[in-house]
C-alpha atoms as a PDB file:
ATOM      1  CA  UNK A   1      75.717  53.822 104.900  1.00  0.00           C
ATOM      2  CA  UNK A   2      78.536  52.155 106.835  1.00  0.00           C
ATOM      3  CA  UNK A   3      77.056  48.768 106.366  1.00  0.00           C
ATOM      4  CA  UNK A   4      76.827  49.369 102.451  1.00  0.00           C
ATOM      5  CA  UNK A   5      80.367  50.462 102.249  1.00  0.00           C
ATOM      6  CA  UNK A   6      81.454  47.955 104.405  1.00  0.00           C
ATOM      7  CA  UNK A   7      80.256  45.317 102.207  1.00  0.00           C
ATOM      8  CA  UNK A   8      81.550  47.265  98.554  1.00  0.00           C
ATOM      9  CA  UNK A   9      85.120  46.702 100.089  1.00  0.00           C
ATOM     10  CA  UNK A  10      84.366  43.032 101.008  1.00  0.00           C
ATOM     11  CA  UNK A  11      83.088  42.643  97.564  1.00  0.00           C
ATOM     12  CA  UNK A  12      85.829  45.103  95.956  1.00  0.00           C
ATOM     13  CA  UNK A  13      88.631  42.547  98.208  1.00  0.00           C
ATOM     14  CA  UNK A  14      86.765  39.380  96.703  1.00  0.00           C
ATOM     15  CA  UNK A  15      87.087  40.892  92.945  1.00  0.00           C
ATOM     16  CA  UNK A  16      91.329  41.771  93.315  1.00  0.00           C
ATOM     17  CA  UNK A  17      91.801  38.344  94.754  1.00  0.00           C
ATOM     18  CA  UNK A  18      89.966  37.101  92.212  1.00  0.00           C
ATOM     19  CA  UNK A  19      91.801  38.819  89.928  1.00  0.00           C
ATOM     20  CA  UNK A  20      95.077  38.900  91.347  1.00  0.00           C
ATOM     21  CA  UNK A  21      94.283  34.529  91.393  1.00  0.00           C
ATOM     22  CA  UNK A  22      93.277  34.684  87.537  1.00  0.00           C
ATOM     23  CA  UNK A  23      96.928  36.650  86.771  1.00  0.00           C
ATOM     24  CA  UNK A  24      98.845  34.040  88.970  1.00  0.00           C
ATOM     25  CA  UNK A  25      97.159  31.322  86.577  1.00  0.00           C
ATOM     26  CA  UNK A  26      98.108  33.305  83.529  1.00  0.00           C
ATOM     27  CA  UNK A  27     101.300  33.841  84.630  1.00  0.00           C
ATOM     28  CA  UNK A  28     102.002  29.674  85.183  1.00  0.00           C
ATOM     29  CA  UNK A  29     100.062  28.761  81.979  1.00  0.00           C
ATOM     30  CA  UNK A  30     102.502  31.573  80.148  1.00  0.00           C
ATOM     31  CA  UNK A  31     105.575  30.409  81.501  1.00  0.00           C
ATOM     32  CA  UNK A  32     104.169  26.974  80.407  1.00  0.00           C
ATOM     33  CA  UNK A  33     103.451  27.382  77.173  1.00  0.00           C
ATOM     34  CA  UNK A  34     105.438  30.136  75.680  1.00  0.00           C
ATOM     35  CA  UNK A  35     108.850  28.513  75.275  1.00  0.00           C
ATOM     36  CA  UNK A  36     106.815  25.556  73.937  1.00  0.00           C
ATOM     37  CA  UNK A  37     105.430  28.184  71.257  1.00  0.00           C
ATOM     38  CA  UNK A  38     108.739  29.716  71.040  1.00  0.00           C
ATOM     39  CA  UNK A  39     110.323  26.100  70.550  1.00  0.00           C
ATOM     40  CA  UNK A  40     107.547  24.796  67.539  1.00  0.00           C
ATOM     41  CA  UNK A  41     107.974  28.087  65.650  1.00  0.00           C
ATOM     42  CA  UNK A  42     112.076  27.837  66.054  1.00  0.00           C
ATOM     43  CA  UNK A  43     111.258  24.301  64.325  1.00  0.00           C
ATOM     44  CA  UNK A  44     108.673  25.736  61.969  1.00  0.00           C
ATOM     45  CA  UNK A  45     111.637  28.588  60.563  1.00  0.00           C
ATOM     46  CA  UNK A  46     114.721  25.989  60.348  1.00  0.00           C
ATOM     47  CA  UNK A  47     112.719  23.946  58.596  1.00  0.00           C
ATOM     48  CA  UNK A  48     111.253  26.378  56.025  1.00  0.00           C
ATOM     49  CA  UNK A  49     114.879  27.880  55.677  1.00  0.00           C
ATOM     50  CA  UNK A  50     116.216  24.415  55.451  1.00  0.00           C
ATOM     51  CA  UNK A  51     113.490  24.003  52.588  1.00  0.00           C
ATOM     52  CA  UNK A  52     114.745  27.303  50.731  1.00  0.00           C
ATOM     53  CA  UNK A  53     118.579  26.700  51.271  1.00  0.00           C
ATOM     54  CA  UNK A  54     117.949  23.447  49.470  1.00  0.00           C
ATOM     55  CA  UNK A  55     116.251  25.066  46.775  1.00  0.00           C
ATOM     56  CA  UNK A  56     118.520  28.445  46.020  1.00  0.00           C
ATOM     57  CA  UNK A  57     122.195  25.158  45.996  1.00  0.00           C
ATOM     58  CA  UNK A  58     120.025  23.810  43.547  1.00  0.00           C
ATOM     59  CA  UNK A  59     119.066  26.572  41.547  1.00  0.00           C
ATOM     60  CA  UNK A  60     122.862  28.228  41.269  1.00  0.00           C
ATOM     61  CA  UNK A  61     124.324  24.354  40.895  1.00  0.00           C
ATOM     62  CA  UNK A  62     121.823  24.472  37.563  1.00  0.00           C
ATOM     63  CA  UNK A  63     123.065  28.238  37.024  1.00  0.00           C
ATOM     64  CA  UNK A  64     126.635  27.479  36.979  1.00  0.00           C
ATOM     65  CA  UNK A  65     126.525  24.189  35.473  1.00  0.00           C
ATOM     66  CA  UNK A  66     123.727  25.050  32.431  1.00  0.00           C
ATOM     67  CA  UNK A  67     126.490  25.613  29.727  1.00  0.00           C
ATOM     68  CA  UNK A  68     128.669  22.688  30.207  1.00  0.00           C
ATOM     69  CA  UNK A  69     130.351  20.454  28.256  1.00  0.00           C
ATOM     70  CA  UNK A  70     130.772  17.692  28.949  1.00  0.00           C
ATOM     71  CA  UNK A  71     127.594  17.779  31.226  1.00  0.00           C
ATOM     72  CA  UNK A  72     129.065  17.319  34.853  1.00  0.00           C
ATOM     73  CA  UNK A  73     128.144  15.019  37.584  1.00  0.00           C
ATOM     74  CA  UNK A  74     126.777  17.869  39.565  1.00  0.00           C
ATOM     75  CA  UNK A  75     124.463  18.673  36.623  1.00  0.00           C
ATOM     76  CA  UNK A  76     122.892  15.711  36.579  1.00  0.00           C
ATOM     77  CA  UNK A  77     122.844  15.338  40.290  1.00  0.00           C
ATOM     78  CA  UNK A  78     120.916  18.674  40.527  1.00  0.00           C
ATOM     79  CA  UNK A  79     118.508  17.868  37.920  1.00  0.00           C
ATOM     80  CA  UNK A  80     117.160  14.379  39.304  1.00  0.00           C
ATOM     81  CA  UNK A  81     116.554  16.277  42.944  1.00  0.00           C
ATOM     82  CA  UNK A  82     113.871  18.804  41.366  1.00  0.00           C
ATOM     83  CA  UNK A  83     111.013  16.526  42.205  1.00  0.00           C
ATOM     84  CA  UNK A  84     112.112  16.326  45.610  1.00  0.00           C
ATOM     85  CA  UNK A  85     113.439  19.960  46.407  1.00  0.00           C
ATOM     86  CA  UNK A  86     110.159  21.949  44.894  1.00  0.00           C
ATOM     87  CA  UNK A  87     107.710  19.218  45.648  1.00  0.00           C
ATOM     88  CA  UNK A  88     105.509  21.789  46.700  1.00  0.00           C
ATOM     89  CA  UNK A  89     105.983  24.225  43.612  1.00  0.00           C
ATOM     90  CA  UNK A  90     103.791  22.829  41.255  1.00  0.00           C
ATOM     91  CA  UNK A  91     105.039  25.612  37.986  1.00  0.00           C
ATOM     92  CA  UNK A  92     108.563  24.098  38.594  1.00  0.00           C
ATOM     93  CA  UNK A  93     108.215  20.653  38.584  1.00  0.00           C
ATOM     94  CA  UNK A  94     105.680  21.167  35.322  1.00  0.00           C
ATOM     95  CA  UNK A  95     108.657  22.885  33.637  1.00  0.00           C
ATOM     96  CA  UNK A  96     111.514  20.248  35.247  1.00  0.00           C
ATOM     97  CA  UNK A  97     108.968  17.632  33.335  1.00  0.00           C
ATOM     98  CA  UNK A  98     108.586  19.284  29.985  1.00  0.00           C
ATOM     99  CA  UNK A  99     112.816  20.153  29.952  1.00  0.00           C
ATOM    100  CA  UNK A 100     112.733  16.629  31.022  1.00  0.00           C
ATOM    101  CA  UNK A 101     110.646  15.413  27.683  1.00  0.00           C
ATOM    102  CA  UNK A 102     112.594  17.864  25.327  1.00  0.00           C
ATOM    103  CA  UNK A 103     115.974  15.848  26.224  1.00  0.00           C
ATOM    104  CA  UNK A 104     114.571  12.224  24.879  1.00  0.00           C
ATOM    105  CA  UNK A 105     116.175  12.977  21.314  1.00  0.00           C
ATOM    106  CA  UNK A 106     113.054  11.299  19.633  1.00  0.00           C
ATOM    107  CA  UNK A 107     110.784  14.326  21.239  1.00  0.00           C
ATOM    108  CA  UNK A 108     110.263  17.071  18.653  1.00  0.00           C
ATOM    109  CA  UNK A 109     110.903  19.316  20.695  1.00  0.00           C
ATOM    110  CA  UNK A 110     114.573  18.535  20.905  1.00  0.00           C
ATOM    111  CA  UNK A 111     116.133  20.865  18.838  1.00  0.00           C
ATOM    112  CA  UNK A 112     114.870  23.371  21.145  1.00  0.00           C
ATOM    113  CA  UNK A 113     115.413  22.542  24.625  1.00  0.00           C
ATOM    114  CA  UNK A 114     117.251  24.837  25.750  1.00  0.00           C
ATOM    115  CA  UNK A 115     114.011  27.025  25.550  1.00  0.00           C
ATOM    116  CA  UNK A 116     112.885  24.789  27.848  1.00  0.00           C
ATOM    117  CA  UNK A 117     115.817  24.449  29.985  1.00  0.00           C
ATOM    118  CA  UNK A 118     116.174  28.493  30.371  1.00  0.00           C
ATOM    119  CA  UNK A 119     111.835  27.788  31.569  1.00  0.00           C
ATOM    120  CA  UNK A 120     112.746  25.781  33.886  1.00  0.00           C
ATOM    121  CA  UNK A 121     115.792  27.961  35.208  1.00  0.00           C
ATOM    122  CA  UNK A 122     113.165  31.173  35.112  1.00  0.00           C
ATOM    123  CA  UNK A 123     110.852  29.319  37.399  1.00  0.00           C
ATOM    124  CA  UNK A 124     112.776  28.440  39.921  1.00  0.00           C
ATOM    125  CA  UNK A 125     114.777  32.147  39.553  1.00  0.00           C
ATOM    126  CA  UNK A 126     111.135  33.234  40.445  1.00  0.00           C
ATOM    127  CA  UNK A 127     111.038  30.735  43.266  1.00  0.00           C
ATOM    128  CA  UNK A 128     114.075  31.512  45.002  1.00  0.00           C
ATOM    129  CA  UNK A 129     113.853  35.112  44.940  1.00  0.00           C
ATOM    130  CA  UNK A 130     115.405  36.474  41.965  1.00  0.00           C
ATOM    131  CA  UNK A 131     112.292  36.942  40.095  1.00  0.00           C
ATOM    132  CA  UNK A 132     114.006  39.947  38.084  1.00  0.00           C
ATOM    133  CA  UNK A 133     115.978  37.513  36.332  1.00  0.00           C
ATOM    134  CA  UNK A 134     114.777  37.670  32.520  1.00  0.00           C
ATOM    135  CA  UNK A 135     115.719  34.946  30.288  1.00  0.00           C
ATOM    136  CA  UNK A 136     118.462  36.751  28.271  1.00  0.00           C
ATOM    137  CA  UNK A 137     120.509  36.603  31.630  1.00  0.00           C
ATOM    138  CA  UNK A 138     119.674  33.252  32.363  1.00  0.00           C
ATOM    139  CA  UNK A 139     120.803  31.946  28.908  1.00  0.00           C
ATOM    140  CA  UNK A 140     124.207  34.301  29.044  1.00  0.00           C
ATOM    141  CA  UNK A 141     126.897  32.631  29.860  1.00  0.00           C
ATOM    142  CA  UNK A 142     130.811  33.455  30.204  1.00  0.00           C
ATOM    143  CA  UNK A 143     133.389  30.634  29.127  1.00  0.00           C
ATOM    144  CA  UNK A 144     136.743  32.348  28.497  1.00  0.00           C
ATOM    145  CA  UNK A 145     138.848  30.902  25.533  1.00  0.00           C
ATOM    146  CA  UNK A 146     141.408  29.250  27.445  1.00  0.00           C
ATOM    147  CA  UNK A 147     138.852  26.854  29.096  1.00  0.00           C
ATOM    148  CA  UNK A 148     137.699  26.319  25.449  1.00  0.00           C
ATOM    149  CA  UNK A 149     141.321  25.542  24.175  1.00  0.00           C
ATOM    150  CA  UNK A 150     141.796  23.077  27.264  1.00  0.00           C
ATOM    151  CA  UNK A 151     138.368  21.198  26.768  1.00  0.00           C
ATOM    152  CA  UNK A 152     139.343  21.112  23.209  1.00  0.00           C
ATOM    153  CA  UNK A 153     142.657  19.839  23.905  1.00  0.00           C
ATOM    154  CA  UNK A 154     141.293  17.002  26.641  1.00  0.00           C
ATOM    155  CA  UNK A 155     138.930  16.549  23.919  1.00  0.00           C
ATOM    156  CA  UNK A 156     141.907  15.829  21.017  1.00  0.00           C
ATOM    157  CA  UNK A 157     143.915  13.838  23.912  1.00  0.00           C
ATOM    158  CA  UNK A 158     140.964  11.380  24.810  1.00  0.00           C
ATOM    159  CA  UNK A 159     140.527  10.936  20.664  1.00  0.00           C
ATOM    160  CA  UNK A 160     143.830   9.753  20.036  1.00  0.00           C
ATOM    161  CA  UNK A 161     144.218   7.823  23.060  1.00  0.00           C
ATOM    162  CA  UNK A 162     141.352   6.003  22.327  1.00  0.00           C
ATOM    163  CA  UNK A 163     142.609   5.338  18.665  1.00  0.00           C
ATOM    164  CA  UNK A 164     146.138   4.273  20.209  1.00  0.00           C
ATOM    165  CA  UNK A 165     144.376   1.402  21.827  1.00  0.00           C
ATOM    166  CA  UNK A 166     142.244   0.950  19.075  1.00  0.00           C
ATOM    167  CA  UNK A 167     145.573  -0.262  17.240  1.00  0.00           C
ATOM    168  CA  UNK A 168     147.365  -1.831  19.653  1.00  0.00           C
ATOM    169  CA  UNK A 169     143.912  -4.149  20.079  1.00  0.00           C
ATOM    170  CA  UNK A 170     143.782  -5.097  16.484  1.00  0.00           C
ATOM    171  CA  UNK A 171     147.588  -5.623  16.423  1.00  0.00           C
ATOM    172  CA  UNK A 172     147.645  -7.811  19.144  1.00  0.00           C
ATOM    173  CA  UNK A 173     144.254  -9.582  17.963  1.00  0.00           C
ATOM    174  CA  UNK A 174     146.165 -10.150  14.413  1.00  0.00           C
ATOM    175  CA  UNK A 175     148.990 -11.409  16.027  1.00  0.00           C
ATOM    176  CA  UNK A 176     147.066 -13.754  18.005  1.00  0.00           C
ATOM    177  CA  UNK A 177     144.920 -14.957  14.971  1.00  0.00           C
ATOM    178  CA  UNK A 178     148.688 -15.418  13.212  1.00  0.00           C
ATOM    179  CA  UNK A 179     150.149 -17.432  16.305  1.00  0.00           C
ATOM    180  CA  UNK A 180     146.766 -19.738  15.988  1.00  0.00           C
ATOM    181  CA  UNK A 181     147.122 -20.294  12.500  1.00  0.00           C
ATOM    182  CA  UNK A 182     151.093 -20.782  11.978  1.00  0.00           C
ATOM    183  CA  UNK A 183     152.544 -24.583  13.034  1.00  0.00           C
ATOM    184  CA  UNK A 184     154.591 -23.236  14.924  1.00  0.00           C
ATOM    185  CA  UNK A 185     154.280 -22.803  19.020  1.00  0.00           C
ATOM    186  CA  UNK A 186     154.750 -20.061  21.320  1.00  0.00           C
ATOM    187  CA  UNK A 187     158.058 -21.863  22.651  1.00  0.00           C
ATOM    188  CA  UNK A 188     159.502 -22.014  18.979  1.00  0.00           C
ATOM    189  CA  UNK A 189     159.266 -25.633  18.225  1.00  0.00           C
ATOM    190  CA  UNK A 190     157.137 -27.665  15.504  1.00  0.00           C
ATOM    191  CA  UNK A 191     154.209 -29.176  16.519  1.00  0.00           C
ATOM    192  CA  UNK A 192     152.998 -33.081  15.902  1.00  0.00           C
ATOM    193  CA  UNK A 193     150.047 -32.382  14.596  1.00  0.00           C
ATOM    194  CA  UNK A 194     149.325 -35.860  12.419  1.00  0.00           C
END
């Protein structure tokens, strides 16, 4: 009996060195490879909420920017980046391409595209987040009179402006065609012509 226990605490020794070896090799692969894991998933997340940033600035540039007139910069800016910013979300870029054909003023559909523009702004609602947006929000929009007046204004300003040089072109063009048909030169003398 001595022998036989003798040996199950050899044996019993073996197995917790064996084990306490196979934790000291766990514990160097762990410290190894978690802050690798740790690192590629920290990559993973910036770049997914890089990805979604990108996509809710374009989305409320769209929002803010769907009523305007003139169309702004930013507008137009926003729209040619769909393709790039939901390249992955097929339903948007179907309705940034159908919005897209309802614009070409030979389309028949271009009477109506704003139904396709407030698509388009529903889909990518959806794909930001805010899929409780209906499209009776989406199409409201608040412009208070005074911007109206001043657009309206700017709008009456450019107008005549433009018709002021309108005038003083064809005044100075008449003059000229005067000047090239009258004898007499620019420094007030006759000419020779024989």
């Amino acid at each position: 009996p001595y022998r036989r226990q003798r040996q199950m605490c050899i044996r019993d020794r073996n197995n917790i060195e064996n084990l306490q070896l196979l934790i000291g090799i766990g514990q160097i692969i762990a410290v190894a490879i978690i802050p690798i894991i740790v690192w590629v998933l920290g990559i993973k997340y910036q770049d997914r909420r890089t990805k979604k940033d990108a996509q809710l600035n374009l989305f409320l540039t769209l929002m803010a920017n769907r009523k305007s007139n003139p169309i702004t910069k930013e507008w137009i800016d926003a729209l040619n980046t769909i393709d790039v910013v939901f390249q992955d979300n097929i339903k948007v870029r179907h309705a940034w391409r159908e919005y897209l054909d309802s614009l070409n003023n030979k389309s028949p559909h271009f009477e109506t595209s704003n139904s396709f523009l407030l698509d388009l702004l529903s889909e990518m609602s959806m794909a930001v987040g805010y899929g409780n947006l209906k499209q009776t929000e989406i199409d409201r929009f608040y412009l208070p009179v005074y911007f109206t007046n001043q657009l309206k204004a700017n709008e009456d300003l450019t107008q005549s402006f433009q018709k002021t040089l309108n005038y003083i072109n064809q005044s100075f063009a008449q003059k000229e065609i005067k000047m090239n048909e009258n004898p007499i030169q620019a420094n007030g003398t006759f000419s020779n012509k024989e």
